[in-house]
N, C-alpha and C. Protein backbone atom coordinates (compact mmCIF):
# COMPACT_ATOMS: atom_id res chain seq x y z
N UNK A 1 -27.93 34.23 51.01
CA UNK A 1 -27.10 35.04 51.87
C UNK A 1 -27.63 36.47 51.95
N UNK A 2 -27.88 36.77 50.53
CA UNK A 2 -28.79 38.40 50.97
C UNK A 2 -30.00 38.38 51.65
N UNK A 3 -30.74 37.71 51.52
CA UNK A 3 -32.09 37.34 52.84
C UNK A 3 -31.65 37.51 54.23
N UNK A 4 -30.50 36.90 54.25
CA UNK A 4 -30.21 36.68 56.11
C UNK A 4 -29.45 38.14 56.45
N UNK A 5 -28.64 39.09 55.41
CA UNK A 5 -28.03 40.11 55.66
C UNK A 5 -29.33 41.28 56.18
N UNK A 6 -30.34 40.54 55.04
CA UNK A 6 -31.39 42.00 54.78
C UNK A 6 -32.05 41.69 56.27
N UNK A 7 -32.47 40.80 56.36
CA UNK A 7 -33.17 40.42 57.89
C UNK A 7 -31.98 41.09 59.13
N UNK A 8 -31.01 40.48 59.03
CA UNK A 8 -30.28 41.31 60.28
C UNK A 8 -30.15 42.71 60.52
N UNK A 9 -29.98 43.15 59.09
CA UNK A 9 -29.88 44.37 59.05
C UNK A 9 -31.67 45.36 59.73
N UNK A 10 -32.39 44.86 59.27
CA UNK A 10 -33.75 45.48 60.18
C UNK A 10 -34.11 45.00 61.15
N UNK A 11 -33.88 43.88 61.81
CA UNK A 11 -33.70 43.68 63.37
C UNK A 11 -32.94 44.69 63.91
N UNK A 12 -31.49 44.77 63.07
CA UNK A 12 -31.24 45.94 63.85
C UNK A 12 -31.25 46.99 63.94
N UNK A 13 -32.06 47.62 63.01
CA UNK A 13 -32.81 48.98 62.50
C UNK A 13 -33.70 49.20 63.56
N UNK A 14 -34.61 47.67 63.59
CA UNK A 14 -35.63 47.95 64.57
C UNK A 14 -35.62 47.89 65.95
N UNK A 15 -34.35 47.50 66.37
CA UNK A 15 -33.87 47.59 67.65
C UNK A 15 -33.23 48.85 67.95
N UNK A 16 -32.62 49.76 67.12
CA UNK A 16 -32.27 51.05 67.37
C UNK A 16 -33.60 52.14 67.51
N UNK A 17 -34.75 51.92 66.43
CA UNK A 17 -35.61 52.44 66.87
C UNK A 17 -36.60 52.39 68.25
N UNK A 18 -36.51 51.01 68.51
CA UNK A 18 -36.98 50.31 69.71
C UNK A 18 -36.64 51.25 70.87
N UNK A 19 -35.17 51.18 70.92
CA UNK A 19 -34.06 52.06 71.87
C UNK A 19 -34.89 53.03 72.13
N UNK A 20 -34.83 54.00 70.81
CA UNK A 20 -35.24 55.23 71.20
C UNK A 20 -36.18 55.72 71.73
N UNK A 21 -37.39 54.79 70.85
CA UNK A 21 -38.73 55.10 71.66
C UNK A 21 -38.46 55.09 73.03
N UNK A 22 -37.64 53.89 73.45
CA UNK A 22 -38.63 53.40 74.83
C UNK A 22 -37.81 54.30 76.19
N UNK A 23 -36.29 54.91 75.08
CA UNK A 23 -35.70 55.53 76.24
C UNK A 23 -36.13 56.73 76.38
N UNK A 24 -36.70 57.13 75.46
CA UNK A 24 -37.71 58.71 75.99
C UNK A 24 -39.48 58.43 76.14
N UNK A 25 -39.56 58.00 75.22
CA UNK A 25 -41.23 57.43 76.01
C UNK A 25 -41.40 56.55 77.99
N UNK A 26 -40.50 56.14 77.91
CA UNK A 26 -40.75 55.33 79.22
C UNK A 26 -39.26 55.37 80.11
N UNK A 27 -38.59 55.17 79.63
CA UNK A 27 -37.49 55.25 80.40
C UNK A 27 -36.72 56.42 81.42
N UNK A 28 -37.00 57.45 80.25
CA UNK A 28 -36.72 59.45 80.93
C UNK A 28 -37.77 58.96 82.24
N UNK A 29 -38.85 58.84 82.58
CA UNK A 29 -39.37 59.29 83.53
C UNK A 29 -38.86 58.59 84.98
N UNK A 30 -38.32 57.52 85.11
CA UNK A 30 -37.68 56.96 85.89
C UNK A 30 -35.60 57.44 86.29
N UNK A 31 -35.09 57.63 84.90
CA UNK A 31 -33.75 58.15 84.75
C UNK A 31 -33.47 58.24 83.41
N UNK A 32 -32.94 59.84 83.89
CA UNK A 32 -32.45 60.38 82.64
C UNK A 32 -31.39 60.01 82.11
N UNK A 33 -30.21 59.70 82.95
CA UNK A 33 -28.86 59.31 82.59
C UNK A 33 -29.11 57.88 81.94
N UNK A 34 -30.08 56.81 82.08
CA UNK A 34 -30.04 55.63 81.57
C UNK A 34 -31.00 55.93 79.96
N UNK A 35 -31.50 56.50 79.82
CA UNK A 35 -32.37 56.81 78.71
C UNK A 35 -31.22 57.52 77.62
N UNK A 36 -29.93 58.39 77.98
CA UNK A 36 -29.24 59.15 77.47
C UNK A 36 -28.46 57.69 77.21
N UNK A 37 -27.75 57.06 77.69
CA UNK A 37 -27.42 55.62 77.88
C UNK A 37 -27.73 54.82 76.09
N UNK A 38 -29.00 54.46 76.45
CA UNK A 38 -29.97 54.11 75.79
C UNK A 38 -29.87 54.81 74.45
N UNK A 39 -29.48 55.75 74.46
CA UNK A 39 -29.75 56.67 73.22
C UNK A 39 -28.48 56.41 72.62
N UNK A 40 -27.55 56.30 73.60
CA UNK A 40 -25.94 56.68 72.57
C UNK A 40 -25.86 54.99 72.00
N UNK A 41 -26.27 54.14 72.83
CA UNK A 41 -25.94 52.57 72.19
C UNK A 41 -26.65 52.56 70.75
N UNK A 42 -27.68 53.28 71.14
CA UNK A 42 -29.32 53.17 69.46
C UNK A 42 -28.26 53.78 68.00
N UNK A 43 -27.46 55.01 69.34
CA UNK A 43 -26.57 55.86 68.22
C UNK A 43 -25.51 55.05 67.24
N UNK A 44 -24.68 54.02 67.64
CA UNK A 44 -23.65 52.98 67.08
C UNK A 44 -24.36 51.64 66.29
N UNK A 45 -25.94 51.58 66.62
CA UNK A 45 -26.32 50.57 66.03
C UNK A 45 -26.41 50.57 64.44
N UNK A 46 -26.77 51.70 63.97
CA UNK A 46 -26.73 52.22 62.25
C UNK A 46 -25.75 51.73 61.62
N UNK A 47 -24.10 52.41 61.82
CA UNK A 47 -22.99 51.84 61.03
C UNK A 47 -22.82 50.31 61.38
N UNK A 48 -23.02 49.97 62.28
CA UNK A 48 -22.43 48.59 62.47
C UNK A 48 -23.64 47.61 61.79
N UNK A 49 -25.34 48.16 61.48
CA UNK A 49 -25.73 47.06 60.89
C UNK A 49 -25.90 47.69 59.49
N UNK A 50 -25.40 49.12 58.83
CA UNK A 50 -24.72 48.99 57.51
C UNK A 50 -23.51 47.96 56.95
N UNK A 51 -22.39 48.33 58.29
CA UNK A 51 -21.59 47.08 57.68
C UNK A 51 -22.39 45.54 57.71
N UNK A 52 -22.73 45.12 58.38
CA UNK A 52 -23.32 43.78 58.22
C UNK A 52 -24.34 43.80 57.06
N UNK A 53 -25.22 44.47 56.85
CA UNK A 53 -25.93 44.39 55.28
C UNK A 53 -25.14 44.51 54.04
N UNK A 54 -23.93 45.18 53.98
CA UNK A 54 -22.94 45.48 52.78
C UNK A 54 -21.68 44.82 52.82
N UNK A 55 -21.71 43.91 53.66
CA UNK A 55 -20.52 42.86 53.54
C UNK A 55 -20.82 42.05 52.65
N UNK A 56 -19.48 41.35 52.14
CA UNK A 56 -19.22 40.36 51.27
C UNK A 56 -19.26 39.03 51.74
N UNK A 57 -20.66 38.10 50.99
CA UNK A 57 -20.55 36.92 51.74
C UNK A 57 -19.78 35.70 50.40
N UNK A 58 -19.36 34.63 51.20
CA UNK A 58 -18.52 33.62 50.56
C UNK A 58 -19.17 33.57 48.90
N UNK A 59 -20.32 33.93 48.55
CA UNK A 59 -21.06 32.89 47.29
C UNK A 59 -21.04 34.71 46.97
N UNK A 60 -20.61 35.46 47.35
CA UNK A 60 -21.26 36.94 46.39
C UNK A 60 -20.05 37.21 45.62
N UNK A 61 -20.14 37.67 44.59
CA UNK A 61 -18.92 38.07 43.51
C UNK A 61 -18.25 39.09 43.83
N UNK A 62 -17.59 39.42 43.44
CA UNK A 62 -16.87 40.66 43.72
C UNK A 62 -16.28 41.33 42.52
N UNK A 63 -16.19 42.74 42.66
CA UNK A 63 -15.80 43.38 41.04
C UNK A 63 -15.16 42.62 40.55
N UNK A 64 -13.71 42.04 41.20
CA UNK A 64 -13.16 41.78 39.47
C UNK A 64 -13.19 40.04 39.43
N UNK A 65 -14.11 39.52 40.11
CA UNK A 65 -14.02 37.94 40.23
C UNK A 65 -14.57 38.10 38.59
N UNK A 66 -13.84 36.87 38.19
CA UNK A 66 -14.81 36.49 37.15
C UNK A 66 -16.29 35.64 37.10
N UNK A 67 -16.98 36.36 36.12
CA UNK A 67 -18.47 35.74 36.25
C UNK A 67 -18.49 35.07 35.56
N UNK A 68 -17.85 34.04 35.08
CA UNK A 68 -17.90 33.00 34.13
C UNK A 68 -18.71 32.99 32.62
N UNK A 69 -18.64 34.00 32.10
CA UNK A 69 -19.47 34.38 30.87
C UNK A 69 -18.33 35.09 30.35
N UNK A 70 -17.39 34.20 29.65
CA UNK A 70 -16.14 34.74 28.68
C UNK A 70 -16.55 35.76 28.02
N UNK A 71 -17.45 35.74 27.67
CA UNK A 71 -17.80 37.67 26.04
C UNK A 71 -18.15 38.68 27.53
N UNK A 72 -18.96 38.54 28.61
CA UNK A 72 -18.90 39.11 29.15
C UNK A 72 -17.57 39.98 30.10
N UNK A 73 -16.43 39.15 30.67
CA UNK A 73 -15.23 39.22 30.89
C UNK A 73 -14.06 40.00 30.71
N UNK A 74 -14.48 39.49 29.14
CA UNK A 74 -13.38 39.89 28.05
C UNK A 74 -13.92 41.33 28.06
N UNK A 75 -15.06 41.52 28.02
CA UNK A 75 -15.62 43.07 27.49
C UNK A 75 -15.08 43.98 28.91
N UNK A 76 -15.50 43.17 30.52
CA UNK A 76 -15.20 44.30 31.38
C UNK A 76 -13.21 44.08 31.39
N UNK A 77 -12.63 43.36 30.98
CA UNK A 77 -11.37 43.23 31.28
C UNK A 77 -10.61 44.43 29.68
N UNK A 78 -11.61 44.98 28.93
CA UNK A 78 -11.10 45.90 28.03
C UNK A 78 -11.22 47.19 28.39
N UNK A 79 -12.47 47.04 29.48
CA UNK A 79 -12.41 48.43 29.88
C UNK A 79 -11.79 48.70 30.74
N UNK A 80 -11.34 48.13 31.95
CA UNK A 80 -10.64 48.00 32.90
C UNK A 80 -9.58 48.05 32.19
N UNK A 81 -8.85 47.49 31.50
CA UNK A 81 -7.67 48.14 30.85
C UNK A 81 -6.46 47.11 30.99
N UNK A 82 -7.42 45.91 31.47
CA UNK A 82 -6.75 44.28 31.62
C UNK A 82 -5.37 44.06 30.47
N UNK A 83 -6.18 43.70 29.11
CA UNK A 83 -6.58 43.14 27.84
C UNK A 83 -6.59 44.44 26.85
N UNK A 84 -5.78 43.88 26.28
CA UNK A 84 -5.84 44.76 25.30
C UNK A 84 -6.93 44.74 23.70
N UNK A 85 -7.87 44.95 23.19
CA UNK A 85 -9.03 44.84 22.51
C UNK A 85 -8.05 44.01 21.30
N UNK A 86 -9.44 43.11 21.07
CA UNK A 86 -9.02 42.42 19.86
C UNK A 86 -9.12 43.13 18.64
N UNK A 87 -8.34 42.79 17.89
CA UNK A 87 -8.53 43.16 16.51
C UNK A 87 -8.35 42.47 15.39
């Protein structure tokens, strides 16, 4: 699942850069208003393929899931303030 996040995520890195080049390298000289266009879409592509790289997929853990390693558990559920420490 992190392979396919990391891949989307620089497709669409590289499609925002794509944008930019091509709306001031090639595009300004034909129209400016479509190159400005061009620029503000490149502009929204960043957060939206942060969220898609830093989402939570079905098989990824999450802070307080348990990781199935009881000594491990027990230790973050003492600091967290779960559980109260053995004695």
């Amino acid at each position: 699942m992190y392979a396919r996040r990391r891949h989307a995520y620089f497709a669409m890195m590289g499609t925002c850069i794509a944008l930019f080049v091509l709306a001031w390298g090639v595009v300004r000289l034909w129209s400016i208003p479509v190159a400005v266009g061009m620029c503000v879409v490149a502009m929204v592509i960043p957060p939206v393929a942060a969220m898609v790289a830093n989402r939570r997929g079905p098989d990824d853990r999450w802070w307080d899931d348990p990781s199935g390693d009881s000594k491990s558990d027990e230790w973050w559920d003492e600091l967290d303030g779960k559980r109260r420490p053995r004695q």
